[in-house]
N, C-alpha and C. Protein backbone atom coordinates (compact mmCIF):
# COMPACT_ATOMS: atom_id res chain seq x y z
N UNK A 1 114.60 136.98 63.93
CA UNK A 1 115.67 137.87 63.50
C UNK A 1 116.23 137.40 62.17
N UNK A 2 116.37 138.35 61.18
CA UNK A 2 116.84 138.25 59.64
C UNK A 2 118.17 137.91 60.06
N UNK A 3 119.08 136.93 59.47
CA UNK A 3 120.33 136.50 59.85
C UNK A 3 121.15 137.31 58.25
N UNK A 4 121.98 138.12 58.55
CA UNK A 4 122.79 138.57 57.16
C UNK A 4 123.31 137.24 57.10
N UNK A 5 123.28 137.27 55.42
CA UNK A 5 123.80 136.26 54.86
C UNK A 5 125.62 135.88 54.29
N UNK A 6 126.10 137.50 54.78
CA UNK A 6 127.39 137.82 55.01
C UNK A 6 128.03 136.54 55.88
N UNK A 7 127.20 136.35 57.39
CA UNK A 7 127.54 135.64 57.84
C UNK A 7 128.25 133.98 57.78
N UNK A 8 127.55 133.95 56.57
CA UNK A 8 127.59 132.51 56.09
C UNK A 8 129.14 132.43 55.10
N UNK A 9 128.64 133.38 54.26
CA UNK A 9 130.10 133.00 53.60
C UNK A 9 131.10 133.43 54.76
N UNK A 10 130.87 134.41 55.61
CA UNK A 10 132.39 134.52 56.32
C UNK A 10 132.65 133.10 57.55
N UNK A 11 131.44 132.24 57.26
CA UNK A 11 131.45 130.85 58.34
C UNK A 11 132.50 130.08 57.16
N UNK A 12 132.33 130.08 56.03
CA UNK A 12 132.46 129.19 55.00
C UNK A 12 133.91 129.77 54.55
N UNK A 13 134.70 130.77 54.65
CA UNK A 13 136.23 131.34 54.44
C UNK A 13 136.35 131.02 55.86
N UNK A 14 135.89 130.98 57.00
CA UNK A 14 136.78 130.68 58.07
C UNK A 14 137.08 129.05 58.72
N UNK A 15 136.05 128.38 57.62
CA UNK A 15 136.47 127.08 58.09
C UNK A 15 137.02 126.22 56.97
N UNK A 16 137.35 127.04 55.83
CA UNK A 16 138.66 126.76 55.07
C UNK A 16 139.84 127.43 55.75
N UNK A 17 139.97 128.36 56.26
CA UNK A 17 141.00 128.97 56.94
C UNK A 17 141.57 128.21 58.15
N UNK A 18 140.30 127.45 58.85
CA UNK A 18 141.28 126.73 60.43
C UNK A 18 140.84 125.52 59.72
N UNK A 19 140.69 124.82 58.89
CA UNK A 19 140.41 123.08 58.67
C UNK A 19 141.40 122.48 59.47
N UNK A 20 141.29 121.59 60.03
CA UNK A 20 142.39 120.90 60.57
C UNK A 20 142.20 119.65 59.10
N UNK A 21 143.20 119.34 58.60
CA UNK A 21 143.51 118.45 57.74
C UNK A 21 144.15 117.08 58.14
N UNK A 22 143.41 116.20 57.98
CA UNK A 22 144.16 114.49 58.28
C UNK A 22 145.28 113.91 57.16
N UNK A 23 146.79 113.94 57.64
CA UNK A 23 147.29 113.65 56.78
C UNK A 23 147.40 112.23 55.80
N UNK A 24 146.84 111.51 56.53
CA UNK A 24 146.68 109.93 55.84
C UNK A 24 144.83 109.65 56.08
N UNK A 25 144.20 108.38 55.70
CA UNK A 25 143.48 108.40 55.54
C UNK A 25 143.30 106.96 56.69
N UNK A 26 143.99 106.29 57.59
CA UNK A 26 143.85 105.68 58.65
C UNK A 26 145.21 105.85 59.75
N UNK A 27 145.37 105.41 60.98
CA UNK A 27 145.98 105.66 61.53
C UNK A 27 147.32 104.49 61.76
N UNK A 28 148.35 104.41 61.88
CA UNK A 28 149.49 103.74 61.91
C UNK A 28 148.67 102.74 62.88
N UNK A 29 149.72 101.14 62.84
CA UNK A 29 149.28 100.42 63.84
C UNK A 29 149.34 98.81 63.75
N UNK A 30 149.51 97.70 64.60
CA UNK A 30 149.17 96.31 64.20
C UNK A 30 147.83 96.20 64.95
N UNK A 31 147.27 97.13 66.08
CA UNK A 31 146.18 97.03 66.59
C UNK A 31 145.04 98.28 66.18
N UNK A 32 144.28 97.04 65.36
CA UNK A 32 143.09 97.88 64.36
C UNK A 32 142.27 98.49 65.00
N UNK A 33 142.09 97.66 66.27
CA UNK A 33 141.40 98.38 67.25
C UNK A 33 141.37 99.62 68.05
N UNK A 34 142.79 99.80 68.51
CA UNK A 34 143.32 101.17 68.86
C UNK A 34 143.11 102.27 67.55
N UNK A 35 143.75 101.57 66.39
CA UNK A 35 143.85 102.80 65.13
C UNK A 35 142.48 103.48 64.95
N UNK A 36 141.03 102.10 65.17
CA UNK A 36 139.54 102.66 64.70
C UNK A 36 139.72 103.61 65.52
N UNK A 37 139.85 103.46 66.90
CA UNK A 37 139.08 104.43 68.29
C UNK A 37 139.67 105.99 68.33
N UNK A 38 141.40 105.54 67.91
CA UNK A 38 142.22 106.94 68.07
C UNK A 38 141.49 107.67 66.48
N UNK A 39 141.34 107.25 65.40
CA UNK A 39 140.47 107.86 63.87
C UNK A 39 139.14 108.69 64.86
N UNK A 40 138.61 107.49 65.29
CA UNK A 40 137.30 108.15 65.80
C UNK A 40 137.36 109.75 66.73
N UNK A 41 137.92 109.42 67.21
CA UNK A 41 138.14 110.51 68.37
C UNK A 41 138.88 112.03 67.91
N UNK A 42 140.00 111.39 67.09
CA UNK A 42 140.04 112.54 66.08
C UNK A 42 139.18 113.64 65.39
N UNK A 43 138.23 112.67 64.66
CA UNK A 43 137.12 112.76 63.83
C UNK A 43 136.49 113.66 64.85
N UNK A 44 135.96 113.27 66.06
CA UNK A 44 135.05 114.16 66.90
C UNK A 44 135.39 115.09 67.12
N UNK A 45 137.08 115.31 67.53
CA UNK A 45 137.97 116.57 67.91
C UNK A 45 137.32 117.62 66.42
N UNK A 46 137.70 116.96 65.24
CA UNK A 46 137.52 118.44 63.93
C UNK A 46 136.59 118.27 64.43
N UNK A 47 135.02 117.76 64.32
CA UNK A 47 133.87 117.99 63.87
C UNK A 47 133.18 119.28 65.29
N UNK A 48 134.03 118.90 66.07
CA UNK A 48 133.94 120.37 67.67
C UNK A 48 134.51 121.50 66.86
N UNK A 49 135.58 121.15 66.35
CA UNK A 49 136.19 122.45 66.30
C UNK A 49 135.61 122.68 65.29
N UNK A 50 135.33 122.53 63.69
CA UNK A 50 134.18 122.86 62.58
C UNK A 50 132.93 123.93 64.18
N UNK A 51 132.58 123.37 64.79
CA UNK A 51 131.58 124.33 65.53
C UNK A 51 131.88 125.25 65.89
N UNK A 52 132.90 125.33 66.47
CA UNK A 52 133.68 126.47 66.84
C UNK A 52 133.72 127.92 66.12
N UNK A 53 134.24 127.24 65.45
CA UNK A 53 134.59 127.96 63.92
C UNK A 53 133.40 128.77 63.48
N UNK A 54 132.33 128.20 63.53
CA UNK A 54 131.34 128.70 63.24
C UNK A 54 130.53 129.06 63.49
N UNK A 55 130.30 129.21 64.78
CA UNK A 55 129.97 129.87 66.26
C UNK A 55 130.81 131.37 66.12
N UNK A 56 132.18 131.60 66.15
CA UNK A 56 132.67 132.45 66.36
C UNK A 56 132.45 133.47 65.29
N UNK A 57 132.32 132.79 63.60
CA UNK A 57 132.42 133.31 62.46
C UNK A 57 130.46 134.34 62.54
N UNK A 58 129.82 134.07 63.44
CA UNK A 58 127.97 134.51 64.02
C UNK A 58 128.68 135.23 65.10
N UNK A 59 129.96 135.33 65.60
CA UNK A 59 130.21 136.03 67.30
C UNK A 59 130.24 137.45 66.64
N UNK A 60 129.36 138.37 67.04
CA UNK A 60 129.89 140.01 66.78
C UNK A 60 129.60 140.82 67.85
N UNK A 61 130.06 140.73 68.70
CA UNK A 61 130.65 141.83 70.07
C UNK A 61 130.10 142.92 69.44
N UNK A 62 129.89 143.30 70.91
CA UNK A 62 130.06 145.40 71.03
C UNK A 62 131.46 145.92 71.20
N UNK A 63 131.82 146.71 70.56
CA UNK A 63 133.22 146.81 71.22
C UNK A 63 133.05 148.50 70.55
N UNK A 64 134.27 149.21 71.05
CA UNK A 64 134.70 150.81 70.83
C UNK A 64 134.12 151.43 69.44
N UNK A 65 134.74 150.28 68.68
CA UNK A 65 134.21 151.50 67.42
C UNK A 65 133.18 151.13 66.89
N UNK A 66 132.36 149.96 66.87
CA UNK A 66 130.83 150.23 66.65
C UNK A 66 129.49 150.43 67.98
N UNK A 67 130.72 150.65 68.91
CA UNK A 67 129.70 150.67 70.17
C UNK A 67 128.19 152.15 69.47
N UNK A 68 128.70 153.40 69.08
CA UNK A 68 127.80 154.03 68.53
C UNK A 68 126.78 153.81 67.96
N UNK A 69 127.02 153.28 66.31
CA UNK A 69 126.12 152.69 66.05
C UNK A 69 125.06 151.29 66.39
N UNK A 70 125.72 150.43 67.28
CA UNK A 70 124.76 149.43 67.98
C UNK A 70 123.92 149.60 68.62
N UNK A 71 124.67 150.83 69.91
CA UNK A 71 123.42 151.25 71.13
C UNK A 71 122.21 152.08 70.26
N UNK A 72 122.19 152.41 69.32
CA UNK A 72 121.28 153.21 68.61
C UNK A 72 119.97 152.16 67.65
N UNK A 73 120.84 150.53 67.61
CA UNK A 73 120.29 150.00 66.57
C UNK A 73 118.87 149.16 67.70
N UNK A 74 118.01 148.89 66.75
CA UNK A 74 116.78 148.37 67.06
C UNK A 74 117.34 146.85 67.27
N UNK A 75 118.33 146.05 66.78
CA UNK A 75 118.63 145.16 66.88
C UNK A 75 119.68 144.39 68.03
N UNK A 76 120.13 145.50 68.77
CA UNK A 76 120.73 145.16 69.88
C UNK A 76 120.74 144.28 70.96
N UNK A 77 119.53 143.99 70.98
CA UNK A 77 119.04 142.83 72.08
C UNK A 77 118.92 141.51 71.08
N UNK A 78 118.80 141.42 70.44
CA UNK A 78 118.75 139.84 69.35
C UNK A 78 119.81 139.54 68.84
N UNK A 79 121.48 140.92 69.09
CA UNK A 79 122.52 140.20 68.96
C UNK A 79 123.23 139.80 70.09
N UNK A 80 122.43 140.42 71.34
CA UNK A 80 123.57 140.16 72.32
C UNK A 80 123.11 138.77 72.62
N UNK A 81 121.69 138.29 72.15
CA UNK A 81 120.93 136.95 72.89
C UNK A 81 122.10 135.69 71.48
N UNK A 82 121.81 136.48 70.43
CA UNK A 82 123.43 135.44 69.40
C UNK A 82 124.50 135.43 69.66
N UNK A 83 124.66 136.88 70.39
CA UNK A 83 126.36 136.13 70.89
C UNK A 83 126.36 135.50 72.27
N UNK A 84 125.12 135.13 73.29
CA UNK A 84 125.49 134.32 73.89
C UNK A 84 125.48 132.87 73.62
N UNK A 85 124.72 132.67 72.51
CA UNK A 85 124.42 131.00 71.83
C UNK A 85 125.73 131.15 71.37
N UNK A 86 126.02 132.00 70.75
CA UNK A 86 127.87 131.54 69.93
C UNK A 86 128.66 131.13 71.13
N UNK A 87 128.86 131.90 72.59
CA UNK A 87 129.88 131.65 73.02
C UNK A 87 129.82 130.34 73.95
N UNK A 88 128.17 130.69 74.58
CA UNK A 88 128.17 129.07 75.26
C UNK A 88 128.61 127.33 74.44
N UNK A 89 128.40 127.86 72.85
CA UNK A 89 128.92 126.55 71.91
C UNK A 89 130.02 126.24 71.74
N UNK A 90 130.87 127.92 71.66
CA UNK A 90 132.25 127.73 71.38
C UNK A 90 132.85 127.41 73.15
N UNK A 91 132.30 127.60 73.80
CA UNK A 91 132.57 127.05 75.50
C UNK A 91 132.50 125.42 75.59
N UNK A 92 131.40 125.23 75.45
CA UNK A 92 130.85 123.38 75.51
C UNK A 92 132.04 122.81 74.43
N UNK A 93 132.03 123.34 73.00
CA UNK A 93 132.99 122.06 72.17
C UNK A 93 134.11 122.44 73.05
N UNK A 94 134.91 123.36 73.34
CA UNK A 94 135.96 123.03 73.71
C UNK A 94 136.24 122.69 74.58
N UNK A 95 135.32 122.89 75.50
CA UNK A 95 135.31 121.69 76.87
C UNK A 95 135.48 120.34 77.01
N UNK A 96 134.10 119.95 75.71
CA UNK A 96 134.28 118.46 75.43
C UNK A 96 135.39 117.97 74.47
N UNK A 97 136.08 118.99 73.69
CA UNK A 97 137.43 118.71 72.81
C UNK A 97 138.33 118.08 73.83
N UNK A 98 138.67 118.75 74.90
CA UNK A 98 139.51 118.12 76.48
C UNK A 98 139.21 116.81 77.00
N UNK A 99 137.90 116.40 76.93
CA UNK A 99 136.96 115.14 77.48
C UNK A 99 137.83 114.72 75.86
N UNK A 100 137.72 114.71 74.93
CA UNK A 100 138.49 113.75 73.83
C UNK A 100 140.02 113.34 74.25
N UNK A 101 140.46 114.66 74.43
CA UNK A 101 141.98 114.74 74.68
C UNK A 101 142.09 114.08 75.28
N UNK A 102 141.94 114.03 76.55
CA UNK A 102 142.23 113.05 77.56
C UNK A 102 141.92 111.09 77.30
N UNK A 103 140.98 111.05 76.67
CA UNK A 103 140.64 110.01 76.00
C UNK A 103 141.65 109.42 75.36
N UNK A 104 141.99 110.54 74.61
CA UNK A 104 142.89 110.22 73.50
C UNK A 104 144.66 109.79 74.19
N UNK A 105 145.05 110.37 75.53
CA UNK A 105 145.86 110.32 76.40
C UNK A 105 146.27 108.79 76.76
N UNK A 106 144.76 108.47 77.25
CA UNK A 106 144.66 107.14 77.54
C UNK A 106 145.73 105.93 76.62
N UNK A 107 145.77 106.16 75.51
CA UNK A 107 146.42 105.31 74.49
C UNK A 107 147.62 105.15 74.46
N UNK A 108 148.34 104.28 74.00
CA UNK A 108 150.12 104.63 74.11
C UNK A 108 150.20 105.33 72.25
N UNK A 109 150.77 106.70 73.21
CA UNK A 109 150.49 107.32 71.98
C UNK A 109 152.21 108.14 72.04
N UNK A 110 153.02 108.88 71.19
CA UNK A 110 153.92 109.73 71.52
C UNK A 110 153.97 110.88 72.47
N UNK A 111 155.11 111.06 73.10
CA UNK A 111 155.90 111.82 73.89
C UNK A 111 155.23 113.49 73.59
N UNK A 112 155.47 113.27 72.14
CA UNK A 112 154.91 114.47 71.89
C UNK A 112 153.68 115.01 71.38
N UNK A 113 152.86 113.88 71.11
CA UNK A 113 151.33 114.32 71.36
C UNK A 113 150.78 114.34 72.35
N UNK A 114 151.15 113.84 73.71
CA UNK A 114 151.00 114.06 75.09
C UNK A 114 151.21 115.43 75.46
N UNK A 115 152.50 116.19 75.16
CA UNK A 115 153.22 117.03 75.18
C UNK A 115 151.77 118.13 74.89
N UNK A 116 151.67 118.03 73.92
CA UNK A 116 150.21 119.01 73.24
C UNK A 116 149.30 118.79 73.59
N UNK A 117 148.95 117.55 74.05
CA UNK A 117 148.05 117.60 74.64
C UNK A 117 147.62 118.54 75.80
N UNK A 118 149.04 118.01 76.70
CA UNK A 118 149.12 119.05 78.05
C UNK A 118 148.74 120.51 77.73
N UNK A 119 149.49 120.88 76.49
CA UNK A 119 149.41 122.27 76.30
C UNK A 119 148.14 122.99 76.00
N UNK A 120 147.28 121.89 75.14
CA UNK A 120 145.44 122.30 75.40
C UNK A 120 144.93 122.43 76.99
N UNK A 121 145.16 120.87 77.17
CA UNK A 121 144.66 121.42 79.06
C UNK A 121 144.91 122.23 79.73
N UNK A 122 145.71 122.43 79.92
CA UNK A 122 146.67 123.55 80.40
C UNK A 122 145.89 124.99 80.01
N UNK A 123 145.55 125.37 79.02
CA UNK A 123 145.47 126.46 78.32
C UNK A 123 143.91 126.66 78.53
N UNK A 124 143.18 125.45 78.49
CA UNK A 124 141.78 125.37 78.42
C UNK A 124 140.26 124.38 79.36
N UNK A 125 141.67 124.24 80.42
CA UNK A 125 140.68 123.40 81.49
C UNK A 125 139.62 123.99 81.83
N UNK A 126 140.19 125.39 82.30
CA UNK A 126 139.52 126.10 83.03
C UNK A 126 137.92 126.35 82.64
N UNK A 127 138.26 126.14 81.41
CA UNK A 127 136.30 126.41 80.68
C UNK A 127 135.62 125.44 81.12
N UNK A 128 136.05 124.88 81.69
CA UNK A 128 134.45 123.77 82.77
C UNK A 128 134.10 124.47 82.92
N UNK A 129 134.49 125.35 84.28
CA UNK A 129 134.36 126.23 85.20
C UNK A 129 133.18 126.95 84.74
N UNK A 130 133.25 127.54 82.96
CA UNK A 130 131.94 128.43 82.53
C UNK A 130 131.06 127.34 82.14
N UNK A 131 131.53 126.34 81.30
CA UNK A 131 130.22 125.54 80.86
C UNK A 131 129.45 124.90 82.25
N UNK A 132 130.14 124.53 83.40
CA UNK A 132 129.12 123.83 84.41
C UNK A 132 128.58 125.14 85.26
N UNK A 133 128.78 126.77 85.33
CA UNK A 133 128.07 127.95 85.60
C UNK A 133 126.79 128.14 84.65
N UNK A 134 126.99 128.10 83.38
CA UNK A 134 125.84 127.87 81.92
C UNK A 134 125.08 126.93 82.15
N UNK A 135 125.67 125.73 82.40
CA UNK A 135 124.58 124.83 82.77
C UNK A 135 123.72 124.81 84.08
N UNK A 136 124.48 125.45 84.98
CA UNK A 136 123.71 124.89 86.09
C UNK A 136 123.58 126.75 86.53
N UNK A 137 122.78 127.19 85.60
CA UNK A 137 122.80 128.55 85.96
C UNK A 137 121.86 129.05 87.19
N UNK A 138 120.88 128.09 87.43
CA UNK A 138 119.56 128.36 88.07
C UNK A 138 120.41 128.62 89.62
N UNK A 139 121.68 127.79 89.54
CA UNK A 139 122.03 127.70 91.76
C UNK A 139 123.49 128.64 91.39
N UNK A 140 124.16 129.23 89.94
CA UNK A 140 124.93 130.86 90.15
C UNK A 140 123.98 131.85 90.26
N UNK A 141 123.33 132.14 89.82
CA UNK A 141 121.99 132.79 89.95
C UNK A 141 121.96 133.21 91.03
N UNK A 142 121.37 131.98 92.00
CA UNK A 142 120.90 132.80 93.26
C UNK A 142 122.31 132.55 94.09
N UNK A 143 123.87 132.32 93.57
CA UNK A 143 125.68 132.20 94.24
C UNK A 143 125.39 131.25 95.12
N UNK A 144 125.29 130.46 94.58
CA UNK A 144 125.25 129.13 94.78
C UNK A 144 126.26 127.96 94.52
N UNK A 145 126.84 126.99 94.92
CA UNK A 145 128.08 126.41 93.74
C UNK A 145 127.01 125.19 93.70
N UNK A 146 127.46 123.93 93.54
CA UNK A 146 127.12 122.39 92.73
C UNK A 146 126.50 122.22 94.43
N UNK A 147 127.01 122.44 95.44
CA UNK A 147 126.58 121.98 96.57
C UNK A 147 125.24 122.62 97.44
N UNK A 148 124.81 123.73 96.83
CA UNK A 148 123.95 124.75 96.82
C UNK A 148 124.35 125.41 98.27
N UNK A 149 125.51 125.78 97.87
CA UNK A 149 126.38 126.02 99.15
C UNK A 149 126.24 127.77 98.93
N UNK A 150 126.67 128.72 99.92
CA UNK A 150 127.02 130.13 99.28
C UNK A 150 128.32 130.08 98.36
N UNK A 151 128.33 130.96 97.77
CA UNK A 151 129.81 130.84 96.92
C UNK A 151 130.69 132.48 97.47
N UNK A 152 132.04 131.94 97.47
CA UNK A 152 132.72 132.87 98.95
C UNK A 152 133.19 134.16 97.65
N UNK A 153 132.11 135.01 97.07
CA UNK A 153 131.92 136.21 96.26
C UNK A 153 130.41 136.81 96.78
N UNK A 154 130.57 138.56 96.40
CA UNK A 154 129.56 139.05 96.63
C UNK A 154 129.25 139.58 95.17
N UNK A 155 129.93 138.90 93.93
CA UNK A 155 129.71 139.66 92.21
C UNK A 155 129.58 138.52 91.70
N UNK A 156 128.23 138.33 91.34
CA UNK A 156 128.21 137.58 90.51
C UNK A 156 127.77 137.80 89.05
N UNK A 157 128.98 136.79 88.19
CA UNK A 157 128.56 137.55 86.72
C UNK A 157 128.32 136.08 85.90
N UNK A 158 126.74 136.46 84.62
CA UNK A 158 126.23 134.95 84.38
C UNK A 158 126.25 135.52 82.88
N UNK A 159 127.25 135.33 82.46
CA UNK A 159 127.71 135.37 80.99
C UNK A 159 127.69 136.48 80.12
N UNK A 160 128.41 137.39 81.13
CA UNK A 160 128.54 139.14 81.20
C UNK A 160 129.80 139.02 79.49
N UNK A 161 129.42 140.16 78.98
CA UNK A 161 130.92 140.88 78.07
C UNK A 161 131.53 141.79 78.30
N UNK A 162 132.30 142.12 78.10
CA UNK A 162 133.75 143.23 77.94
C UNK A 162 134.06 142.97 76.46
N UNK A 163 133.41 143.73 75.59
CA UNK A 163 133.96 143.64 74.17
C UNK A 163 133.58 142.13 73.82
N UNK A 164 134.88 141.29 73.43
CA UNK A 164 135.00 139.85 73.43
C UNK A 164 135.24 138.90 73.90
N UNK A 165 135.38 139.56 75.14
CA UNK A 165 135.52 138.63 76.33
C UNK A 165 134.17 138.42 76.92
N UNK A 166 134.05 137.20 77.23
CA UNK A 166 133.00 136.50 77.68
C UNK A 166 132.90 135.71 79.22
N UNK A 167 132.35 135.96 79.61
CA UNK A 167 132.74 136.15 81.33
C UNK A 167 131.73 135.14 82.10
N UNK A 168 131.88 134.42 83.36
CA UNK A 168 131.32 133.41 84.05
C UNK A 168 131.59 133.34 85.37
N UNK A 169 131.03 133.80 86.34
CA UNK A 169 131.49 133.30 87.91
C UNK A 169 131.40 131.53 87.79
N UNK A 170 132.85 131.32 88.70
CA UNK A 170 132.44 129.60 88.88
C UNK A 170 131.76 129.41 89.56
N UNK A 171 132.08 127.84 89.97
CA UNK A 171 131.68 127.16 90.95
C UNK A 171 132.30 127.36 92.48
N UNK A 172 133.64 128.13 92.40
CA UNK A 172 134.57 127.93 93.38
C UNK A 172 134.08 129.53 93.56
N UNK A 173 133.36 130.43 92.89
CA UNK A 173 133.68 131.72 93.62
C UNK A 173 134.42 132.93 92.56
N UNK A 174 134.87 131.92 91.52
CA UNK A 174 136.17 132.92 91.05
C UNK A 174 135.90 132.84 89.92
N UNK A 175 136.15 134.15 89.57
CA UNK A 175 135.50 134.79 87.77
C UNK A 175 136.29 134.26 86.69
N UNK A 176 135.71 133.40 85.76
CA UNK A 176 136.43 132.96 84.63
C UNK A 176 136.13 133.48 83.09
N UNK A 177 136.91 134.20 82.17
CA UNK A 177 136.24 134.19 81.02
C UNK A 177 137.34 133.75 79.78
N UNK A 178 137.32 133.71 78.33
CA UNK A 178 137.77 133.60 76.85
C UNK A 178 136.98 134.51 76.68
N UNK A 179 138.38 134.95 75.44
CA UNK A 179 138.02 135.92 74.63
C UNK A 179 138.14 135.33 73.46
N UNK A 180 136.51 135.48 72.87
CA UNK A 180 136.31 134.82 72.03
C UNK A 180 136.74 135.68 70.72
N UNK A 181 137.84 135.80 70.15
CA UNK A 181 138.58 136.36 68.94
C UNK A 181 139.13 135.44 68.50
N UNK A 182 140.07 136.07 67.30
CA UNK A 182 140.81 135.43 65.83
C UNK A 182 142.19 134.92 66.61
N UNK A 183 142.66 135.65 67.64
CA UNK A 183 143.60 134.82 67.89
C UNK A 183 143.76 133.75 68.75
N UNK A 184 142.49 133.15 69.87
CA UNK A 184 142.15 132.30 70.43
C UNK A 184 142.58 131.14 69.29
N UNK A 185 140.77 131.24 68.49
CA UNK A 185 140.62 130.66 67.13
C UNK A 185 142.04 129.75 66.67
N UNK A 186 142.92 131.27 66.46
CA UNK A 186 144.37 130.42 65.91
C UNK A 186 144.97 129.61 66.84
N UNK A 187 145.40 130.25 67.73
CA UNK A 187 146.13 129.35 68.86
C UNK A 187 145.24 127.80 69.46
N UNK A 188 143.71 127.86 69.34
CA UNK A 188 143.59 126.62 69.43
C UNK A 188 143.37 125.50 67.91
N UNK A 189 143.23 125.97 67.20
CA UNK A 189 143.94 125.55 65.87
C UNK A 189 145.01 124.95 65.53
N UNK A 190 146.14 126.16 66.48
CA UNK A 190 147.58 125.36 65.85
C UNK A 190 147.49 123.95 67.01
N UNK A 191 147.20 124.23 67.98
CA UNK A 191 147.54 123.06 69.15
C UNK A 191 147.24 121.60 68.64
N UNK A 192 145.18 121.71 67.90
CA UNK A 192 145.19 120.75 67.69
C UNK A 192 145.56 120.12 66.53
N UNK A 193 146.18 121.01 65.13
CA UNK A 193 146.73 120.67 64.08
C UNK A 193 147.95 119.88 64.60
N UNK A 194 149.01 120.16 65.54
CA UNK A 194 150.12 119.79 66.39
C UNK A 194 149.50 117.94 66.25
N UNK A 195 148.80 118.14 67.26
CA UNK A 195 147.90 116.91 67.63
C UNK A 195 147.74 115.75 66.55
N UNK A 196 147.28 116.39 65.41
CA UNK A 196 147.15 115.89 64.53
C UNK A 196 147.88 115.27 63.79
N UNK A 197 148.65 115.98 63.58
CA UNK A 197 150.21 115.43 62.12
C UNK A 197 151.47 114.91 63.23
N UNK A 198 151.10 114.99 64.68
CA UNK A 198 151.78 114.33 65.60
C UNK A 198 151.62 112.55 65.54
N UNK A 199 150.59 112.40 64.95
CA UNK A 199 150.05 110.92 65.24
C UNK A 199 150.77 110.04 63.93
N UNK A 200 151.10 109.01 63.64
CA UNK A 200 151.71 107.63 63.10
C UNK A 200 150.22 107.72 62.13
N UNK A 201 150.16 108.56 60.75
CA UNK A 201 149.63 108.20 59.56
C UNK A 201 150.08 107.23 58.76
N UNK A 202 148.74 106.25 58.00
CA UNK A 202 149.32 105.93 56.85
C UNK A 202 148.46 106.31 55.56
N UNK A 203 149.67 107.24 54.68
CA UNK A 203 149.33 107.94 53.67
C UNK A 203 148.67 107.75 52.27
N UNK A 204 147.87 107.66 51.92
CA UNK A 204 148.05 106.94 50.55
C UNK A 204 148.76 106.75 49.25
């Protein structure tokens, strides 16, 4: 499949648009050791969300007003197979962004980067739920959970859309999806920018 090259610059305006920016260039501290690990982990947090970003900036849904022209296009099946690679990526980083968070928890860190922290988990636990359905699609498939147990549903859905919403039966039975749009995007943006300029920089 010919990839428009539209795509690229609009990857390249949207990840000047969410950069998360480091305000100093190491982290506050008398223990160098904590400062490397909390830098590091940081570092991994943008370099997920950079994916994100650019996963979503390749995401182009069916939705109302080009539903016409899509169902008509020869290309319909090679975008719906790209927007499931976009969303299972933008699913996995932010899954594993949480596996950081929590990491990052671990540390004696402020009141109020904890605080935000919570407010990612909180907001975004739940996407295990699709990334371990994606992964272990072979036993939702045949409603199955991790235990190759029945799962207590008779609908099962394996990475169905509604427009931009992106959809997953769990493990437990119960339908989970994100909607993968601009205002997700922002709202998990601002959380981890929060995150960010929350932490004891030192500036140059």
């Amino acid at each position: 499949m010919e990839i428009n090259h539209n795509y690229f610059s609009i990857a390249e305006q949207n990840l000047s648009l969410f950069k998360l920016n480091f305000p100093g260039n190491w982290i506050a501290g008398e223990d160098r050791e904590r400062a490397s690990n909390i830098l590091q982990i940081l570092r991994n947090i943008r370099s997920l969300f950079e994916e994100v970003v650019i996963s979503y900036s390749f995401f182009d849904p069916l939705t109302k007003e080009n539903a016409k022209e899509r169902i008509n296009s020869p290309k319909l099946y090679s975008r719906d197979i790209l927007n499931q690679i976009c969303s299972k990526s933008i699913v996995y980083c932010l899954n594993n962004i949480s596996g950081f968070l929590k990491l990052l928890s671990d540390y004696n860190i402020d009141s109020d980067t904890k605080d935000y922290i919570k407010e990612y988990c909180s907001k975004y636990n739940y996407l295990k739920h699709i990334r371990d359905s994606a992964i272990h699609i072979e036993n939702r498939g045949m409603g199955l959970d991790k235990n190759e147990k029945k799962l207590k549903t008779y609908i099962i859905v394996l990475g169905s859309f509604i427009e931009s919403k992106y959809s997953f039966s769990g493990g437990d039975g119960q339908l989970y999806e994100i909607d993968i749009c601009r205002k997700t995007i922002e709202n998990i943006h601002t959380i981890l920018d929060k995150i960010i300029k929350s932490m004891d920089w030192i500036t140059p």
